[in-house]
PDB file of N, CA and C in Angstrom:
ATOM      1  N   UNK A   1     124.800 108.639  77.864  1.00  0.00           N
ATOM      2  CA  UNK A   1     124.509 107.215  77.931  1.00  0.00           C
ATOM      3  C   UNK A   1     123.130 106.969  77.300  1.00  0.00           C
ATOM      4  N   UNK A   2     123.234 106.058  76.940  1.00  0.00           N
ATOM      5  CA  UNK A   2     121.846 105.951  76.068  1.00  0.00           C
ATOM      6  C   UNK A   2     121.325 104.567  76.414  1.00  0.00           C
ATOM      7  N   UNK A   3     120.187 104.295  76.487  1.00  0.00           N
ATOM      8  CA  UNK A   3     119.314 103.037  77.126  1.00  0.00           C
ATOM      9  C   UNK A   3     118.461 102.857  75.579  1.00  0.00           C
ATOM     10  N   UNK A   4     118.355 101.261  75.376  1.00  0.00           N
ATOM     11  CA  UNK A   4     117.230 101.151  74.734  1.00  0.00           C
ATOM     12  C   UNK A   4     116.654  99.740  75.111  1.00  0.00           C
ATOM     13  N   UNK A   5     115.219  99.391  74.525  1.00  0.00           N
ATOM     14  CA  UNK A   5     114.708  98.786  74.963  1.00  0.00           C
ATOM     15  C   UNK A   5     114.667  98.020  74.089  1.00  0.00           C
ATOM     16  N   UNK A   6     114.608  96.413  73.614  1.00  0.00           N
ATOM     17  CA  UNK A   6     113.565  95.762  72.401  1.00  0.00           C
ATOM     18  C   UNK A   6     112.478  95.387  73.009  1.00  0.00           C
ATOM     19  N   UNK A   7     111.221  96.094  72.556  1.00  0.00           N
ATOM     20  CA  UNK A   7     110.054  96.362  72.837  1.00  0.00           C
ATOM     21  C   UNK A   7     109.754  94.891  72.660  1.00  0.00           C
ATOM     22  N   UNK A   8     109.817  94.093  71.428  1.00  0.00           N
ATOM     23  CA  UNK A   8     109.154  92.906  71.289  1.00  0.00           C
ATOM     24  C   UNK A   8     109.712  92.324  71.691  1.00  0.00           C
ATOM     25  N   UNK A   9     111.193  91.933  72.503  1.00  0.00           N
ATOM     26  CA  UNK A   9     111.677  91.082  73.287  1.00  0.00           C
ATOM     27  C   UNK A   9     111.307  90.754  74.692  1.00  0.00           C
ATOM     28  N   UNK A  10     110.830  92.176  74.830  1.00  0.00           N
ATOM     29  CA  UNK A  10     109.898  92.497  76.318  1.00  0.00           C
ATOM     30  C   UNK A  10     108.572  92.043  76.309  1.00  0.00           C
ATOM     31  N   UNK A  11     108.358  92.132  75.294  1.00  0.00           N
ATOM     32  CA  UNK A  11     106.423  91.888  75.141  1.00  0.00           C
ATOM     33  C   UNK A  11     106.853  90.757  75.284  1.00  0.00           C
ATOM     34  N   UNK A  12     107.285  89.634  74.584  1.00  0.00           N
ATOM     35  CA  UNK A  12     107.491  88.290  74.659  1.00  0.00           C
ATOM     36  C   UNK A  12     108.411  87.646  75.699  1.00  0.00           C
ATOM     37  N   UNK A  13     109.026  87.877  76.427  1.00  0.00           N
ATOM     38  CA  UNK A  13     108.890  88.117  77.955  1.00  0.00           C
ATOM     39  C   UNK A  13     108.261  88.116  79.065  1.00  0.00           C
ATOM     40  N   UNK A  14     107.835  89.378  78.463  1.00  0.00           N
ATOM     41  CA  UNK A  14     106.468  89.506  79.740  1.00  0.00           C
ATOM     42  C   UNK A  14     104.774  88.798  79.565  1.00  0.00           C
ATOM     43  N   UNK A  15     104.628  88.383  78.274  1.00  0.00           N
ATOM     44  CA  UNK A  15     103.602  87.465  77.832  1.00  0.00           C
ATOM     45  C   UNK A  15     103.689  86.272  78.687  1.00  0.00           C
ATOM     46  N   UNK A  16     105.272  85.301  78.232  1.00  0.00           N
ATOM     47  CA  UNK A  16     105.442  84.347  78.863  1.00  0.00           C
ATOM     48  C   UNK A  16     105.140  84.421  80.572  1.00  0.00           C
ATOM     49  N   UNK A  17     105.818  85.020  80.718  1.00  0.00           N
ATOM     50  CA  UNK A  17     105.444  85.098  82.354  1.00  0.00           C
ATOM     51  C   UNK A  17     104.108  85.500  83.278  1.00  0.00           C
ATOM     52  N   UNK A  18     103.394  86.372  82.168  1.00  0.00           N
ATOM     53  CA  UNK A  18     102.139  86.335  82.431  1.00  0.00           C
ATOM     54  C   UNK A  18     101.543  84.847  82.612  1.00  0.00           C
ATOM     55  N   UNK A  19     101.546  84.388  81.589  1.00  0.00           N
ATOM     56  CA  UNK A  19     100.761  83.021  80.871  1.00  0.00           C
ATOM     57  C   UNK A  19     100.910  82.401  82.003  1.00  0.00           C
ATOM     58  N   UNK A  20     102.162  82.011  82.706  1.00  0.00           N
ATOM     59  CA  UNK A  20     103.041  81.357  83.654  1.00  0.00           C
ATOM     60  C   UNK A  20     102.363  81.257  85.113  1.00  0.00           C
ATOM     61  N   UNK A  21     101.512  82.669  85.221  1.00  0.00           N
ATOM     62  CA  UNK A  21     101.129  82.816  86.390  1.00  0.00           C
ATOM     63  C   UNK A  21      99.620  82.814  86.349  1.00  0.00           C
ATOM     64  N   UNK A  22      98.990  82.904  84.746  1.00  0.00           N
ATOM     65  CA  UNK A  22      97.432  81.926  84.708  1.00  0.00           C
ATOM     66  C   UNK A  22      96.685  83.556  84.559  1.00  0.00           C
ATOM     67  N   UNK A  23      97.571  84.365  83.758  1.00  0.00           N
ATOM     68  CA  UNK A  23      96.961  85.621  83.663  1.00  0.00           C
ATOM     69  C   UNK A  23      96.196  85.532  81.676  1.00  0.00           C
ATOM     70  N   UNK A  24      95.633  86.001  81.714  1.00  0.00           N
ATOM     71  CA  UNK A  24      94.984  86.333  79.945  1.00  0.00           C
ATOM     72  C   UNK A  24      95.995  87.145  79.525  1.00  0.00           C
ATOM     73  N   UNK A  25      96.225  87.003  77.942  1.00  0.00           N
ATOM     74  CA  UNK A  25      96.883  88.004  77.712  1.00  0.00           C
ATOM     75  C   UNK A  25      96.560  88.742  76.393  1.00  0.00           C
ATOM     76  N   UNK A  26      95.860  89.982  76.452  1.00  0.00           N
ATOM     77  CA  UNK A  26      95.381  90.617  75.397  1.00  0.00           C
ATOM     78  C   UNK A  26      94.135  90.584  75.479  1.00  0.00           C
ATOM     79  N   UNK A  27      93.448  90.396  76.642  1.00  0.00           N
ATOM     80  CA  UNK A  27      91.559  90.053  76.787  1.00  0.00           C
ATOM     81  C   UNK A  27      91.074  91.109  76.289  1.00  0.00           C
ATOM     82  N   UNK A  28      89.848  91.096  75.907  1.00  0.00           N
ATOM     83  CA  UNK A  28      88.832  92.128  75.174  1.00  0.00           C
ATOM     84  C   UNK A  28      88.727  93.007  76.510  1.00  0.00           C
ATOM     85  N   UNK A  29      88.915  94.003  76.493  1.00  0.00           N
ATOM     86  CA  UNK A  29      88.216  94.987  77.590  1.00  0.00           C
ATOM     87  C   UNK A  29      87.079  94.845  77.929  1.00  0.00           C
ATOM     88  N   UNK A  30      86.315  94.788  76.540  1.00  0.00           N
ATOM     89  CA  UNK A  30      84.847  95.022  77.267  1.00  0.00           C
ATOM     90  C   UNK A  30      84.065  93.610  76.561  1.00  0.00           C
ATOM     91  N   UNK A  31      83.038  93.455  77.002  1.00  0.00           N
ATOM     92  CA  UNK A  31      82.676  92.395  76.581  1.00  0.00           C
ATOM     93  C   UNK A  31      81.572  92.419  75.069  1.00  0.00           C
ATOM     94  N   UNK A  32      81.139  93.420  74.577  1.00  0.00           N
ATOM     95  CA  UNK A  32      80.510  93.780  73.151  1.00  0.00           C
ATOM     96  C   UNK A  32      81.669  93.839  72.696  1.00  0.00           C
ATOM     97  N   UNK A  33      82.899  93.260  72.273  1.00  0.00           N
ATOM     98  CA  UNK A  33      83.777  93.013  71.056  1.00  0.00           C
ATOM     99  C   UNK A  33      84.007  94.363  70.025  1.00  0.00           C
ATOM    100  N   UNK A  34      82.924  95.158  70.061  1.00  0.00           N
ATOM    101  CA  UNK A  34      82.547  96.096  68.955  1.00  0.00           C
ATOM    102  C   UNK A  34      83.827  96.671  68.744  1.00  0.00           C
ATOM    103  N   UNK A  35      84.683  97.440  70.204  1.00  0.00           N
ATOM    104  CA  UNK A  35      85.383  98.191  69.755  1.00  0.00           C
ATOM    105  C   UNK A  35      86.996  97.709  69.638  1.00  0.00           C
ATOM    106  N   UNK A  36      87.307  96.642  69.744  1.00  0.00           N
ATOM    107  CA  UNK A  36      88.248  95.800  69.854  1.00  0.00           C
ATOM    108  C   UNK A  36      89.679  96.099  70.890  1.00  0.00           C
ATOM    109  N   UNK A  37      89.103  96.721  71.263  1.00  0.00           N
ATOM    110  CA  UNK A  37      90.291  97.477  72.393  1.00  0.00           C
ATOM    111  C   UNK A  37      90.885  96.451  73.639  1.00  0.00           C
ATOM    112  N   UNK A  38      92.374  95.920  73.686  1.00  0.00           N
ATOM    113  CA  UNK A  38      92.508  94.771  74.298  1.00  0.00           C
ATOM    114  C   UNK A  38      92.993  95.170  75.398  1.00  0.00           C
ATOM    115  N   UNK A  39      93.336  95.061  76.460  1.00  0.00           N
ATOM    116  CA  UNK A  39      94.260  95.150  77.686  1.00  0.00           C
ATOM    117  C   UNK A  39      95.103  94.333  77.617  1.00  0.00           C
ATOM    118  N   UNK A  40      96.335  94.918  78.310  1.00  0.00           N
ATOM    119  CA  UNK A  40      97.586  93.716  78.103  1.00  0.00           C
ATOM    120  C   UNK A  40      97.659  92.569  78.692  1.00  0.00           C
ATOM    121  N   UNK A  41      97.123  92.506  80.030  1.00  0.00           N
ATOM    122  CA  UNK A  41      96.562  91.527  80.654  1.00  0.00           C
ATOM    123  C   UNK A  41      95.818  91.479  81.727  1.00  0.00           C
ATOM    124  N   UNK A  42      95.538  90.464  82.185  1.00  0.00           N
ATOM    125  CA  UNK A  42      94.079  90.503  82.744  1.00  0.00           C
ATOM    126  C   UNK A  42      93.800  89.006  83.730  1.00  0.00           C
ATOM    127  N   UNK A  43      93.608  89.046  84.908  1.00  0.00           N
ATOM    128  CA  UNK A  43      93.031  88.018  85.992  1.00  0.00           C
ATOM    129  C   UNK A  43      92.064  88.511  86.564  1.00  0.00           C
ATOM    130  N   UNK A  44      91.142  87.442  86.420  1.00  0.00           N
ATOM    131  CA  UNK A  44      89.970  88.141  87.135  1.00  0.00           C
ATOM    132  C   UNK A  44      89.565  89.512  86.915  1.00  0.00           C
ATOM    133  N   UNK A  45      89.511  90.316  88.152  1.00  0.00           N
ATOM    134  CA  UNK A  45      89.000  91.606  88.012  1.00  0.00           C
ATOM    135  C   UNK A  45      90.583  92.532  88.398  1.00  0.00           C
ATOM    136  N   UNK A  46      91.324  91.914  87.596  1.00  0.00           N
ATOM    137  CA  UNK A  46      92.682  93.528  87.926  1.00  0.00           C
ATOM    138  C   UNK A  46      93.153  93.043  86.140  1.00  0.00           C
ATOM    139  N   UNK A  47      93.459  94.291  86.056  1.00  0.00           N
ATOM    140  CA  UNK A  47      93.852  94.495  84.775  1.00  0.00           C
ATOM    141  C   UNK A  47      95.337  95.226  84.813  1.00  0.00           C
ATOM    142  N   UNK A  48      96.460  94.910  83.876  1.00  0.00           N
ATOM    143  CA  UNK A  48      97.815  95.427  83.667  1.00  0.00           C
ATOM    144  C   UNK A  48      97.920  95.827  82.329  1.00  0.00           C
ATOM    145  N   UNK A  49      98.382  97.029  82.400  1.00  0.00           N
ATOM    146  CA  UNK A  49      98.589  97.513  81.056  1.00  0.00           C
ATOM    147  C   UNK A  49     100.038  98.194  81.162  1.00  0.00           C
ATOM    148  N   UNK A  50     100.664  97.775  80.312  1.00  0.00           N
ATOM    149  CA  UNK A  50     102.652  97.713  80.080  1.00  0.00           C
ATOM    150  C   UNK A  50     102.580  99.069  79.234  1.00  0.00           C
ATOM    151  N   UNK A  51     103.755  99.957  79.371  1.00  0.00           N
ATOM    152  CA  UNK A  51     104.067 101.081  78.607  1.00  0.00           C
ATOM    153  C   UNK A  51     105.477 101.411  78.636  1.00  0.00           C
ATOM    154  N   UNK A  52     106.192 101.774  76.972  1.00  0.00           N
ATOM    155  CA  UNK A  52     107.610 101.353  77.243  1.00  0.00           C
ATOM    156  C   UNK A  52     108.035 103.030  76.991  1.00  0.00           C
ATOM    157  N   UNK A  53     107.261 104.266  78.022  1.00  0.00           N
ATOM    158  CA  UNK A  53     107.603 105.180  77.318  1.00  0.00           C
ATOM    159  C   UNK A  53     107.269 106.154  76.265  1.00  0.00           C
ATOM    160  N   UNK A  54     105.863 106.035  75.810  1.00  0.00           N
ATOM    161  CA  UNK A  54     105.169 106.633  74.757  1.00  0.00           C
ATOM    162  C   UNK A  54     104.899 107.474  75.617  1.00  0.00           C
ATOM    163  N   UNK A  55     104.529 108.687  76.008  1.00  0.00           N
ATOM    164  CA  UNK A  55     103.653 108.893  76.824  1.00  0.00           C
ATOM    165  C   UNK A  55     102.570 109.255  76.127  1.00  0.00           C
ATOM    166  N   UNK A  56     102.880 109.907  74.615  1.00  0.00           N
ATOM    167  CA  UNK A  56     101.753 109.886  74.084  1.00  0.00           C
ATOM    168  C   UNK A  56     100.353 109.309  73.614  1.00  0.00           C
ATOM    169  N   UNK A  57     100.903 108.207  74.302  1.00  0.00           N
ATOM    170  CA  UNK A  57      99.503 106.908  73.813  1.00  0.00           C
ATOM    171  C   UNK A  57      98.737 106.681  76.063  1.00  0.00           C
ATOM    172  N   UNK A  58      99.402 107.349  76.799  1.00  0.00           N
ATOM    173  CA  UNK A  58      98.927 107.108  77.626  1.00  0.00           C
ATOM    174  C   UNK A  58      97.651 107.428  78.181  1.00  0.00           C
ATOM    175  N   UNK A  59      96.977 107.618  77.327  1.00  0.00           N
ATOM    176  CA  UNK A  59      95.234 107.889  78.069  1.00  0.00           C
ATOM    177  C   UNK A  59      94.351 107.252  76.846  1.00  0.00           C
ATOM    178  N   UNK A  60      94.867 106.050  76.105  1.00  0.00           N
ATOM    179  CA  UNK A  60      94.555 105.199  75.476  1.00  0.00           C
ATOM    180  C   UNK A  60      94.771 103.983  76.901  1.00  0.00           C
ATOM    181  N   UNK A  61      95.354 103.869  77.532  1.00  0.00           N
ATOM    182  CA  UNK A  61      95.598 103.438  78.777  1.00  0.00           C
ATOM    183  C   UNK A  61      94.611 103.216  79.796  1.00  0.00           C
ATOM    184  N   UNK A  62      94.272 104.874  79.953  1.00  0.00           N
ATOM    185  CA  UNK A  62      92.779 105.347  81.021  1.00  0.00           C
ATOM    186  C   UNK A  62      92.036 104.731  80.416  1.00  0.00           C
ATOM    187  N   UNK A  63      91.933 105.106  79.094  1.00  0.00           N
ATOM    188  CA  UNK A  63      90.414 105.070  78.742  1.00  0.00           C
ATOM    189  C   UNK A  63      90.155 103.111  78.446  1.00  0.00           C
ATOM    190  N   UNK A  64      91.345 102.531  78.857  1.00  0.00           N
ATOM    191  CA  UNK A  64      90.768 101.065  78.833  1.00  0.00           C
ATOM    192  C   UNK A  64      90.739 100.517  79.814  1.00  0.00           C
ATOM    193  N   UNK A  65      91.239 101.176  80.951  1.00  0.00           N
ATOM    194  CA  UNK A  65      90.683 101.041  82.610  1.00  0.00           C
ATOM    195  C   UNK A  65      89.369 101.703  83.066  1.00  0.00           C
ATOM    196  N   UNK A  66      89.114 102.913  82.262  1.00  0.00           N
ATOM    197  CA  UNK A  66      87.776 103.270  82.336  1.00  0.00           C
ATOM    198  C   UNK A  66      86.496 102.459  81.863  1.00  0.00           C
ATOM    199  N   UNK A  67      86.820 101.948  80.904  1.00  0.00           N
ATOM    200  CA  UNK A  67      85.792 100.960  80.154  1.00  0.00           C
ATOM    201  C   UNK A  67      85.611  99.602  80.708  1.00  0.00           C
ATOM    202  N   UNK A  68      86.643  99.293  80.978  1.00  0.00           N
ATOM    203  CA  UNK A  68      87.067  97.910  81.792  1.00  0.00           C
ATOM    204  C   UNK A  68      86.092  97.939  83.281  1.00  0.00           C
ATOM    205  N   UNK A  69      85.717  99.212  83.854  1.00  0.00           N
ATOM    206  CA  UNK A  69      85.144  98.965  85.116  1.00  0.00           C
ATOM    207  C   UNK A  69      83.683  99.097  84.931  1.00  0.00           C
ATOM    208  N   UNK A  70      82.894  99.219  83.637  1.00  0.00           N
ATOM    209  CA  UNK A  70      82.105  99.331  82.877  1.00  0.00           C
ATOM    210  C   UNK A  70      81.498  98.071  82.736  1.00  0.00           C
ATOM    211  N   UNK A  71      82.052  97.062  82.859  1.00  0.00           N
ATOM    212  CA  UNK A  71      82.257  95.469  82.363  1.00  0.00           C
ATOM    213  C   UNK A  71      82.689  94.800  83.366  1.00  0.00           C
ATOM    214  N   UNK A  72      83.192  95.042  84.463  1.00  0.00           N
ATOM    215  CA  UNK A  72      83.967  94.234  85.344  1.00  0.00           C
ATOM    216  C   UNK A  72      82.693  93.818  86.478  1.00  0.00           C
TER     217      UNK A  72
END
């Protein structure tokens, strides 16, 4: 059986419903701009970051929850 996902049907999805509930979506992590690194979304001081399965990109993840508390 095979599962797949449309990644950008989901992103745009889950954007909307973010928006919906008064969340940012794509905020700068940190606040010097320099390194442009966004989080997926963001209220206040909690941050969500969506993953459809890479695992290889997952400590691109950490390291923007790490930075994020840097700034928060």
């Amino acid at each position: 059986m095979t599962f797949t996902t449309a990644q950008k049907d989901m992103n745009v999805l889950l954007d909307d419903e973010f928006k919906k509930k008064g969340w940012d979506c794509q905020p700068n992590v940190t606040e010097d701009k320099v390194t442009g690194i966004k989080a997926d979304y963001k209220k206040a001081r909690v941050q969500v970051e969506v993953q459809f399965g890479n695992m290889a990109r997952w400590y691109t993840d950490v390291f923007k929850f790490q930075s994020a508390i840097r700034w928060a």
